[in-house]
PDB file of N, CA and C in Angstrom:
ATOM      1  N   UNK A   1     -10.971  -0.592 -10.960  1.00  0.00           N
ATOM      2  CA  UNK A   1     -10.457  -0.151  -9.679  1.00  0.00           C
ATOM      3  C   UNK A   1     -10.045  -1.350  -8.828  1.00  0.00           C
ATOM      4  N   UNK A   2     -10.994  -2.253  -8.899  1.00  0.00           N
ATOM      5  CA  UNK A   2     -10.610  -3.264  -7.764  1.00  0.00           C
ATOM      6  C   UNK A   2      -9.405  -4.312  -8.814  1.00  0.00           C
ATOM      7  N   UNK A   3      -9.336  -3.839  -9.941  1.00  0.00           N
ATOM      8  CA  UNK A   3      -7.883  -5.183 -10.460  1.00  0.00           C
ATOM      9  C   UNK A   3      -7.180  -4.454 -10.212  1.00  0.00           C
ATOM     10  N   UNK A   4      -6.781  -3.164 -10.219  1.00  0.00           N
ATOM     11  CA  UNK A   4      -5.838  -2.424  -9.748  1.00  0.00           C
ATOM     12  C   UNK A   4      -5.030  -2.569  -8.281  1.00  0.00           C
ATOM     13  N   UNK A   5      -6.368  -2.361  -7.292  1.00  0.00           N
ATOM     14  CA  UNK A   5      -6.139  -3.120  -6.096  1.00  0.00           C
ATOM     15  C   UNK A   5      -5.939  -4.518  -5.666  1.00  0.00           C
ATOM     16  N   UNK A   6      -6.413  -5.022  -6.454  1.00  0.00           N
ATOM     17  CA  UNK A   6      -5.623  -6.796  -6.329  1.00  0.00           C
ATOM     18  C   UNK A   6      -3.789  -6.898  -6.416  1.00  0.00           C
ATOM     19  N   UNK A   7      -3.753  -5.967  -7.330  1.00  0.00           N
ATOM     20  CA  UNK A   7      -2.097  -6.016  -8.201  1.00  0.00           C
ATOM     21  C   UNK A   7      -1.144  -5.454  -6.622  1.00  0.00           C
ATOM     22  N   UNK A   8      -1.811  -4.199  -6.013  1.00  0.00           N
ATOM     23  CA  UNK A   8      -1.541  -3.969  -4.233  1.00  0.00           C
ATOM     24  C   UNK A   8      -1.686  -4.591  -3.432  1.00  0.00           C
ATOM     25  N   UNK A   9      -3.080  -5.193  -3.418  1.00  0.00           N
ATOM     26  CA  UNK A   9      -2.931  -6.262  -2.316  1.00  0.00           C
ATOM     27  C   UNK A   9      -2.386  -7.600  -2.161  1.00  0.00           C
ATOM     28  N   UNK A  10      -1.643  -7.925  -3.576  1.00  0.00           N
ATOM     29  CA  UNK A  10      -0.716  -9.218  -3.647  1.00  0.00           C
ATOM     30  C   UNK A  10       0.804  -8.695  -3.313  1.00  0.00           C
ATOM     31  N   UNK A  11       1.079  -7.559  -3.665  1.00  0.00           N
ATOM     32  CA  UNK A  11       2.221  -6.937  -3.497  1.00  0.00           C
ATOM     33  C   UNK A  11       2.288  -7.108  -2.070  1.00  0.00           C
ATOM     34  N   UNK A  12       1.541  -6.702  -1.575  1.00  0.00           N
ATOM     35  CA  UNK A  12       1.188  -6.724   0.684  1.00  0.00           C
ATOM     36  C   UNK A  12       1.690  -8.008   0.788  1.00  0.00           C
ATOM     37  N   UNK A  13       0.662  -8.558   0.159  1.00  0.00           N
ATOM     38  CA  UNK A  13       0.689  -9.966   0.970  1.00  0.00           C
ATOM     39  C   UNK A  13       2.135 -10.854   0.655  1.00  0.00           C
ATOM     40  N   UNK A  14       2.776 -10.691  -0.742  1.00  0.00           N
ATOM     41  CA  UNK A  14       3.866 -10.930  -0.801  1.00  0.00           C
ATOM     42  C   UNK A  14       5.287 -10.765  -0.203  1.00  0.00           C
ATOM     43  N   UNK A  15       5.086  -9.422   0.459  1.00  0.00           N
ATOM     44  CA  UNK A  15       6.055  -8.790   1.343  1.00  0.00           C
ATOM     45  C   UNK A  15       5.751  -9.090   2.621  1.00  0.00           C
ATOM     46  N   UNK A  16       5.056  -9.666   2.941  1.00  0.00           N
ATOM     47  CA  UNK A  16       4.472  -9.966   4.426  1.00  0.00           C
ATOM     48  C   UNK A  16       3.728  -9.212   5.283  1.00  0.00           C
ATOM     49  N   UNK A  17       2.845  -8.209   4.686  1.00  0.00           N
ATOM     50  CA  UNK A  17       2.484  -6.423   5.062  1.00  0.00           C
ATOM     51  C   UNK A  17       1.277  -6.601   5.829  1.00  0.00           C
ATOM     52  N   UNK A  18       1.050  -6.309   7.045  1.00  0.00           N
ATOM     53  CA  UNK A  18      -0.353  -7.131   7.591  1.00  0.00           C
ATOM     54  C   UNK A  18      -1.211  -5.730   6.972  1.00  0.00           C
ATOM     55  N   UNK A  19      -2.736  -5.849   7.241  1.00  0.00           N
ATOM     56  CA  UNK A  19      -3.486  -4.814   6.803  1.00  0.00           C
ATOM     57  C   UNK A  19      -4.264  -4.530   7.992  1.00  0.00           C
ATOM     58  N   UNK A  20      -4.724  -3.256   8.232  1.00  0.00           N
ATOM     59  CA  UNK A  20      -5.678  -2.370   9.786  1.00  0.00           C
ATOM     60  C   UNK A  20      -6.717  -3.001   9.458  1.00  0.00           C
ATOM     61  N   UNK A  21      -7.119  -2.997   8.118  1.00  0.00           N
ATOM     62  CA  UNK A  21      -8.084  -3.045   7.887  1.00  0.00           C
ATOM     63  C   UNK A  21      -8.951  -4.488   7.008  1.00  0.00           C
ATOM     64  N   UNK A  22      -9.496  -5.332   6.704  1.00  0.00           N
ATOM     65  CA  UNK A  22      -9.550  -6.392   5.856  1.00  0.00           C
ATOM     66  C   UNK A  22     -10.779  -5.495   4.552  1.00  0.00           C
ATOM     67  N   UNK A  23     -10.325  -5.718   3.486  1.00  0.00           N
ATOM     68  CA  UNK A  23     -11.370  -5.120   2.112  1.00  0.00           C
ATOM     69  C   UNK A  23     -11.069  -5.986   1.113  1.00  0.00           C
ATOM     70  N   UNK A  24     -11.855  -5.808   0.384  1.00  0.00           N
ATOM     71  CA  UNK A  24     -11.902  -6.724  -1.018  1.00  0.00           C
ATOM     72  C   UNK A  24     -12.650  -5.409  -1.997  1.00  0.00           C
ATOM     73  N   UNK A  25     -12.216  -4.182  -1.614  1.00  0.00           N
ATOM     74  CA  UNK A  25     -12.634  -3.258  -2.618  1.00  0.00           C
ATOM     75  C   UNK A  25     -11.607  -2.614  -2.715  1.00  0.00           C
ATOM     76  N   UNK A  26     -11.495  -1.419  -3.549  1.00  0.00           N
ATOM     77  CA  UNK A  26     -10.435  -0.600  -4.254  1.00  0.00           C
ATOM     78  C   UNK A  26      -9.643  -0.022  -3.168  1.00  0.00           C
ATOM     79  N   UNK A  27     -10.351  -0.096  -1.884  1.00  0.00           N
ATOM     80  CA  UNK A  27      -9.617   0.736  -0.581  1.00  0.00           C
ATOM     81  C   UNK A  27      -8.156  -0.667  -0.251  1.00  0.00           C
ATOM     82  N   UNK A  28      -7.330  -0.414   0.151  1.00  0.00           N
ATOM     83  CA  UNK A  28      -6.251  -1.270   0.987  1.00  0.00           C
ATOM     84  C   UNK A  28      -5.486  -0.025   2.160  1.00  0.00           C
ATOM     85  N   UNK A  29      -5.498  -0.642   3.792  1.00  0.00           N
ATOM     86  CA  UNK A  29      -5.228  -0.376   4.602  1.00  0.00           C
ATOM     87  C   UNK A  29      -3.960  -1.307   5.070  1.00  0.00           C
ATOM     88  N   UNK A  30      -2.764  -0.832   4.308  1.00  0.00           N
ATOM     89  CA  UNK A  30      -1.606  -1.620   4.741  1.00  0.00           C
ATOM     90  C   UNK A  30      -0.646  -1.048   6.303  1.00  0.00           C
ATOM     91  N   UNK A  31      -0.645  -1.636   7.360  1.00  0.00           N
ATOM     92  CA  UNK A  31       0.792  -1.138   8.121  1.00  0.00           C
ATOM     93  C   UNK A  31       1.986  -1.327   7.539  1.00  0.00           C
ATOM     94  N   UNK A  32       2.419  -0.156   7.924  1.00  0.00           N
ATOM     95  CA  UNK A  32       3.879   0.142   7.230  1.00  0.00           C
ATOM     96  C   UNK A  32       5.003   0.179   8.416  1.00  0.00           C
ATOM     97  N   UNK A  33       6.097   0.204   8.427  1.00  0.00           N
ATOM     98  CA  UNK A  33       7.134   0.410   9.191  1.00  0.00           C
ATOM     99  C   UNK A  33       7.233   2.214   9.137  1.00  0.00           C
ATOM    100  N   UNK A  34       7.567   2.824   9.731  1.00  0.00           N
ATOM    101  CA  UNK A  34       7.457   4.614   9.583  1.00  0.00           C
ATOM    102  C   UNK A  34       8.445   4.679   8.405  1.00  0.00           C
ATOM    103  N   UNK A  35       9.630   3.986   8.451  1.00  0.00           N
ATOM    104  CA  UNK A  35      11.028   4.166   8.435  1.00  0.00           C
ATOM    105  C   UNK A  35      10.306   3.570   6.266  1.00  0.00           C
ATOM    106  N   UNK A  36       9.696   2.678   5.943  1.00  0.00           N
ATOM    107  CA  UNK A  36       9.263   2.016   4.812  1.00  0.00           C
ATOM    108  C   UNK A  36       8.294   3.447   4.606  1.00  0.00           C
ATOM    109  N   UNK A  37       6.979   3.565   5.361  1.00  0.00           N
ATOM    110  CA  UNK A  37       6.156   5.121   4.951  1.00  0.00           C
ATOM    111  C   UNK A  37       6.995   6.093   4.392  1.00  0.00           C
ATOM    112  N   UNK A  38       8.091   6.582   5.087  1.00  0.00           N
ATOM    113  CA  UNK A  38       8.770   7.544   4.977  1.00  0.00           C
ATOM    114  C   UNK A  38       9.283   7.425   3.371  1.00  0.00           C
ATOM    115  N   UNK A  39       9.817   6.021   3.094  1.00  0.00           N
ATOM    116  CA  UNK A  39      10.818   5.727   1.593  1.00  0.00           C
ATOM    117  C   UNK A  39       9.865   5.968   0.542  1.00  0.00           C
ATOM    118  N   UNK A  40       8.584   5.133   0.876  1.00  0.00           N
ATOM    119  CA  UNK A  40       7.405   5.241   0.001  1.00  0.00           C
ATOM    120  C   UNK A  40       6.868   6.383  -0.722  1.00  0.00           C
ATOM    121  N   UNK A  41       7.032   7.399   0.469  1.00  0.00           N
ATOM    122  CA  UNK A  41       5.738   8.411  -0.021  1.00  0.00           C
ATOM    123  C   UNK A  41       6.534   9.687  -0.670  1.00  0.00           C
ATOM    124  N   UNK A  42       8.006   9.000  -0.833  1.00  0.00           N
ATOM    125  CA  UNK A  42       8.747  10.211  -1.904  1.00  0.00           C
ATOM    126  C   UNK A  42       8.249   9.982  -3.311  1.00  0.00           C
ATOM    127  N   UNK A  43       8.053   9.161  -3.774  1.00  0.00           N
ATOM    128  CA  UNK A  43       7.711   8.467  -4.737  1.00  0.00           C
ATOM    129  C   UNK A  43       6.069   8.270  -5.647  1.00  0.00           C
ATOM    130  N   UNK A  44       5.649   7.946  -4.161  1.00  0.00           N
ATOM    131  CA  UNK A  44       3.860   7.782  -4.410  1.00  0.00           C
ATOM    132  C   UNK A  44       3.105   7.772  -3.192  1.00  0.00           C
ATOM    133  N   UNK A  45       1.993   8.493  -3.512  1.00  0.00           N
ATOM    134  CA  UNK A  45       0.560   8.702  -3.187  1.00  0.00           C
ATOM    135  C   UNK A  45       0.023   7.878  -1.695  1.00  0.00           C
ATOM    136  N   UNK A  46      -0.475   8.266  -1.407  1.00  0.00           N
ATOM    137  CA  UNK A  46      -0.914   7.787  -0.369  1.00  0.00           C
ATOM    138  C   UNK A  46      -1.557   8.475   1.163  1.00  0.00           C
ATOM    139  N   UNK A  47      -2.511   8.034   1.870  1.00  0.00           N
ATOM    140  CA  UNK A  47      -2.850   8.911   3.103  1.00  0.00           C
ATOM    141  C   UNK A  47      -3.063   8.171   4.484  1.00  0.00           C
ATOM    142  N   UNK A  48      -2.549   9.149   5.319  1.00  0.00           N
ATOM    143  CA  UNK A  48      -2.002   8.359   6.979  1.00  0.00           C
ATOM    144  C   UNK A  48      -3.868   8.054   7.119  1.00  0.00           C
ATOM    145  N   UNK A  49      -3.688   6.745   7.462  1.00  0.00           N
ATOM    146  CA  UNK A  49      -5.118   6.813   7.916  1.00  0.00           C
ATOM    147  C   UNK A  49      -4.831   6.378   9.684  1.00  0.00           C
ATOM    148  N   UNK A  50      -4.268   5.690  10.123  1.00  0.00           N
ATOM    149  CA  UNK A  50      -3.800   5.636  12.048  1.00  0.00           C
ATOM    150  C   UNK A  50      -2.263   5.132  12.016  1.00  0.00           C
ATOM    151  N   UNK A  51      -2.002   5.941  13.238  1.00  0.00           N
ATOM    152  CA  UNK A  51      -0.916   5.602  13.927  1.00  0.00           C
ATOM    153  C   UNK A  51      -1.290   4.344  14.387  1.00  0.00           C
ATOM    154  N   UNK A  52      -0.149   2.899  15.072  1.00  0.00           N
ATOM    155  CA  UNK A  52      -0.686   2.127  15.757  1.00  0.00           C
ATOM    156  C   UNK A  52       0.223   1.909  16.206  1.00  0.00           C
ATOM    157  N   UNK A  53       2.068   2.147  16.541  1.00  0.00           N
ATOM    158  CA  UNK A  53       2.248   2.278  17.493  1.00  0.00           C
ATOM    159  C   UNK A  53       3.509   3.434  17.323  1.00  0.00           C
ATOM    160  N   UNK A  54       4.507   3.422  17.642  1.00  0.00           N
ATOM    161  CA  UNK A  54       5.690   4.709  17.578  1.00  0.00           C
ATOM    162  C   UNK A  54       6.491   4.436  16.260  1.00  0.00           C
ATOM    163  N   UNK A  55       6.005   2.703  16.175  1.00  0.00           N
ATOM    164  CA  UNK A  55       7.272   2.496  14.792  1.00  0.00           C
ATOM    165  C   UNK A  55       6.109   2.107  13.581  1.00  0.00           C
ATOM    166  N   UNK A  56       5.038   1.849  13.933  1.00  0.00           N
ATOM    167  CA  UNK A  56       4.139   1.569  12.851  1.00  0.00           C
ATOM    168  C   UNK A  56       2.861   2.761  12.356  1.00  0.00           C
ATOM    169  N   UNK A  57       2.612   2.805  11.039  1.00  0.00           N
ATOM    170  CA  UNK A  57       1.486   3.631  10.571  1.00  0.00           C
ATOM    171  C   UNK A  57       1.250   2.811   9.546  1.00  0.00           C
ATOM    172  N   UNK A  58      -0.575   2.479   9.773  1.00  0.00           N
ATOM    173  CA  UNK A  58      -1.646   2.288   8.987  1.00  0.00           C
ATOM    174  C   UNK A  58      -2.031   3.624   8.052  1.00  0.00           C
ATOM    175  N   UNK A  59      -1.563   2.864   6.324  1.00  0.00           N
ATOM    176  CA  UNK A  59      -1.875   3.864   5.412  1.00  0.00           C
ATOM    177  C   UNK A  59      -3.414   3.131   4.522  1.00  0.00           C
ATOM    178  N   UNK A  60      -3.681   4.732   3.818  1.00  0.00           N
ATOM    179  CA  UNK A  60      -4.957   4.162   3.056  1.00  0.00           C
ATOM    180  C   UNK A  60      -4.202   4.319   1.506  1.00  0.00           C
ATOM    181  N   UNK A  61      -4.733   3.540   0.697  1.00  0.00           N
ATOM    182  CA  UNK A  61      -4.554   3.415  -1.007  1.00  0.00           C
ATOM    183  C   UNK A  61      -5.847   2.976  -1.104  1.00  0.00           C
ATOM    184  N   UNK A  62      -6.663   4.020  -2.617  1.00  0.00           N
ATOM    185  CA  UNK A  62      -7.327   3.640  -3.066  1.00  0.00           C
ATOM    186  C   UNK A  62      -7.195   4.211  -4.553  1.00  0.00           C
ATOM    187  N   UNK A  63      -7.555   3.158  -4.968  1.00  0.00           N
ATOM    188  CA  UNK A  63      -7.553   2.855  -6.698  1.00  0.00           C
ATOM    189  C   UNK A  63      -8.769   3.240  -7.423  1.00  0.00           C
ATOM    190  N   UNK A  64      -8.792   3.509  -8.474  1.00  0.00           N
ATOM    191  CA  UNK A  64      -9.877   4.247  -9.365  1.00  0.00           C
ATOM    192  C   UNK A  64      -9.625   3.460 -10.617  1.00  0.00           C
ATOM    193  N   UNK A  65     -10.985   3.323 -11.638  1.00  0.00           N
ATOM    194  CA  UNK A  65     -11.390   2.732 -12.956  1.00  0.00           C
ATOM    195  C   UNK A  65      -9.548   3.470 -14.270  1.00  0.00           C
ATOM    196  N   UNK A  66      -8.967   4.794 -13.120  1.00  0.00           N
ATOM    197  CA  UNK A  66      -8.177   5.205 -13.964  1.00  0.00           C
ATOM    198  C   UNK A  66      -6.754   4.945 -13.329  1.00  0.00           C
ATOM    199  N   UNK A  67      -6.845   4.120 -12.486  1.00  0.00           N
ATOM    200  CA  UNK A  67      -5.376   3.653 -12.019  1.00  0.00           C
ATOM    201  C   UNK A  67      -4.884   3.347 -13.145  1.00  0.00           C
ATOM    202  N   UNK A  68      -3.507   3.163 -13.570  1.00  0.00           N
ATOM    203  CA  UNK A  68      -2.754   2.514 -14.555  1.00  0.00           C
ATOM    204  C   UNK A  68      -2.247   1.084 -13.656  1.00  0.00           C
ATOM    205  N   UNK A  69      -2.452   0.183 -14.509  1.00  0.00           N
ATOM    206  CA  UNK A  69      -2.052  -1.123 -13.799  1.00  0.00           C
ATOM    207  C   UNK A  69      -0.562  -1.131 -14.147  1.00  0.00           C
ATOM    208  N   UNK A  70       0.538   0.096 -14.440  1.00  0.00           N
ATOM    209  CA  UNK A  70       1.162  -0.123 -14.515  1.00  0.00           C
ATOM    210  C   UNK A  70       1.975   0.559 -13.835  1.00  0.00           C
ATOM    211  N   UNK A  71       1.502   1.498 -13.075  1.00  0.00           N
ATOM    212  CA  UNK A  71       1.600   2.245 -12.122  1.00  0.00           C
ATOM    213  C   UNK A  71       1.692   1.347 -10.513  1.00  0.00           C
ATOM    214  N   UNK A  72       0.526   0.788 -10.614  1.00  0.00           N
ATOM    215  CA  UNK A  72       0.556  -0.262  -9.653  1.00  0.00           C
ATOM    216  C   UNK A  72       1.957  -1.454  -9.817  1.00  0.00           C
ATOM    217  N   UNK A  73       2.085  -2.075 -10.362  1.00  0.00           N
ATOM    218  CA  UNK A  73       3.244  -2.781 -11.053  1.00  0.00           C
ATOM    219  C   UNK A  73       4.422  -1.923 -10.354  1.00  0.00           C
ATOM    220  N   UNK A  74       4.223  -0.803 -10.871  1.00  0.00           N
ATOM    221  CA  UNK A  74       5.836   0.158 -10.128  1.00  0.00           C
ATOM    222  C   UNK A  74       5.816   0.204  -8.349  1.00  0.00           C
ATOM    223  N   UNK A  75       4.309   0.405  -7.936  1.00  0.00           N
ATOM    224  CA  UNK A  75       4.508   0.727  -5.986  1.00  0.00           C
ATOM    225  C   UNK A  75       5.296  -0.792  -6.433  1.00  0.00           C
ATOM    226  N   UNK A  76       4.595  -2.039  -6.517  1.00  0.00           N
ATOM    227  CA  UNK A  76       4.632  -3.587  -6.322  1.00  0.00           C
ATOM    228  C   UNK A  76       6.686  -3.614  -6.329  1.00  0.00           C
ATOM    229  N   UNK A  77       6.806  -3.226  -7.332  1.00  0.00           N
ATOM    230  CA  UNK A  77       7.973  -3.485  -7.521  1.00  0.00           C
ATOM    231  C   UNK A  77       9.038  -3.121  -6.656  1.00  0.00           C
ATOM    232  N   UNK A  78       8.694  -1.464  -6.088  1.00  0.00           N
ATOM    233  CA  UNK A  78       9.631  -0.939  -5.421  1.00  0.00           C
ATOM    234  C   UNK A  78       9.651  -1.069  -4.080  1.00  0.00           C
ATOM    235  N   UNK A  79       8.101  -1.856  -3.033  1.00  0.00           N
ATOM    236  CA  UNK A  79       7.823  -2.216  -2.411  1.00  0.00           C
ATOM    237  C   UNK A  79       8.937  -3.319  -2.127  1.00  0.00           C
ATOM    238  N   UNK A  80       8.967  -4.300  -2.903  1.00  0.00           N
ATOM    239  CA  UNK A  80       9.378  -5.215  -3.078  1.00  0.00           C
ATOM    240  C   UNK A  80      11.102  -5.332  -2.579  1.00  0.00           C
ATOM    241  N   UNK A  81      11.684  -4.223  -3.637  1.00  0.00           N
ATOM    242  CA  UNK A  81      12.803  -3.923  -3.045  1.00  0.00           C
ATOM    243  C   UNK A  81      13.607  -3.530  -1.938  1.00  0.00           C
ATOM    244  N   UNK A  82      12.353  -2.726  -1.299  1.00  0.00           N
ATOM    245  CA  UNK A  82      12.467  -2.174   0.056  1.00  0.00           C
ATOM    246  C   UNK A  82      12.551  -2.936   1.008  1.00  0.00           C
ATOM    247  N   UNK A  83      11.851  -3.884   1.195  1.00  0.00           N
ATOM    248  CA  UNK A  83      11.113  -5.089   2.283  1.00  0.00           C
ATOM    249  C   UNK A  83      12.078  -5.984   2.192  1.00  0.00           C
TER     250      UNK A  83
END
């Protein structure tokens, strides 16, 4: 669970993505742009965890022993493109 979440939380940090929240476990609390939430969540998974301001929302991702690290690889990638 938590290499899964490493493979997300380098993806963040690569894109410049601040986090609500600071973890070093399977949870990641990334702010998103609404307008980036919105592109994202056609695609994949995810839950509003706070609003923080009209243009930003803090989302939750959490990863399990059955994430596919290659699954992760795909948010990373398309993240990537977006940003």
């Amino acid at each position: 669970a938590n290499k899964s979440a490493d493979i997300l939380r380098k993806a963040f940090e690569k894109c410049g993505i601040e986090m609500a929240e600071e973890s070093t476990t399977n949870q990641l609390f990334p702010i998103f742009e609404n307008s980036l939430m919105d592109e994202l969540s056609k695609s994949f998974k995810f839950q509003l965890h706070r609003k923080i301001d009209d243009n930003h929302t803090a989302v939750r991702f959490v990863t399990s022993w059955a994430t596919p690290f290659e699954e992760c690889e795909s948010f990373a990638a398309r993240l990537e493109s977006l940003v």
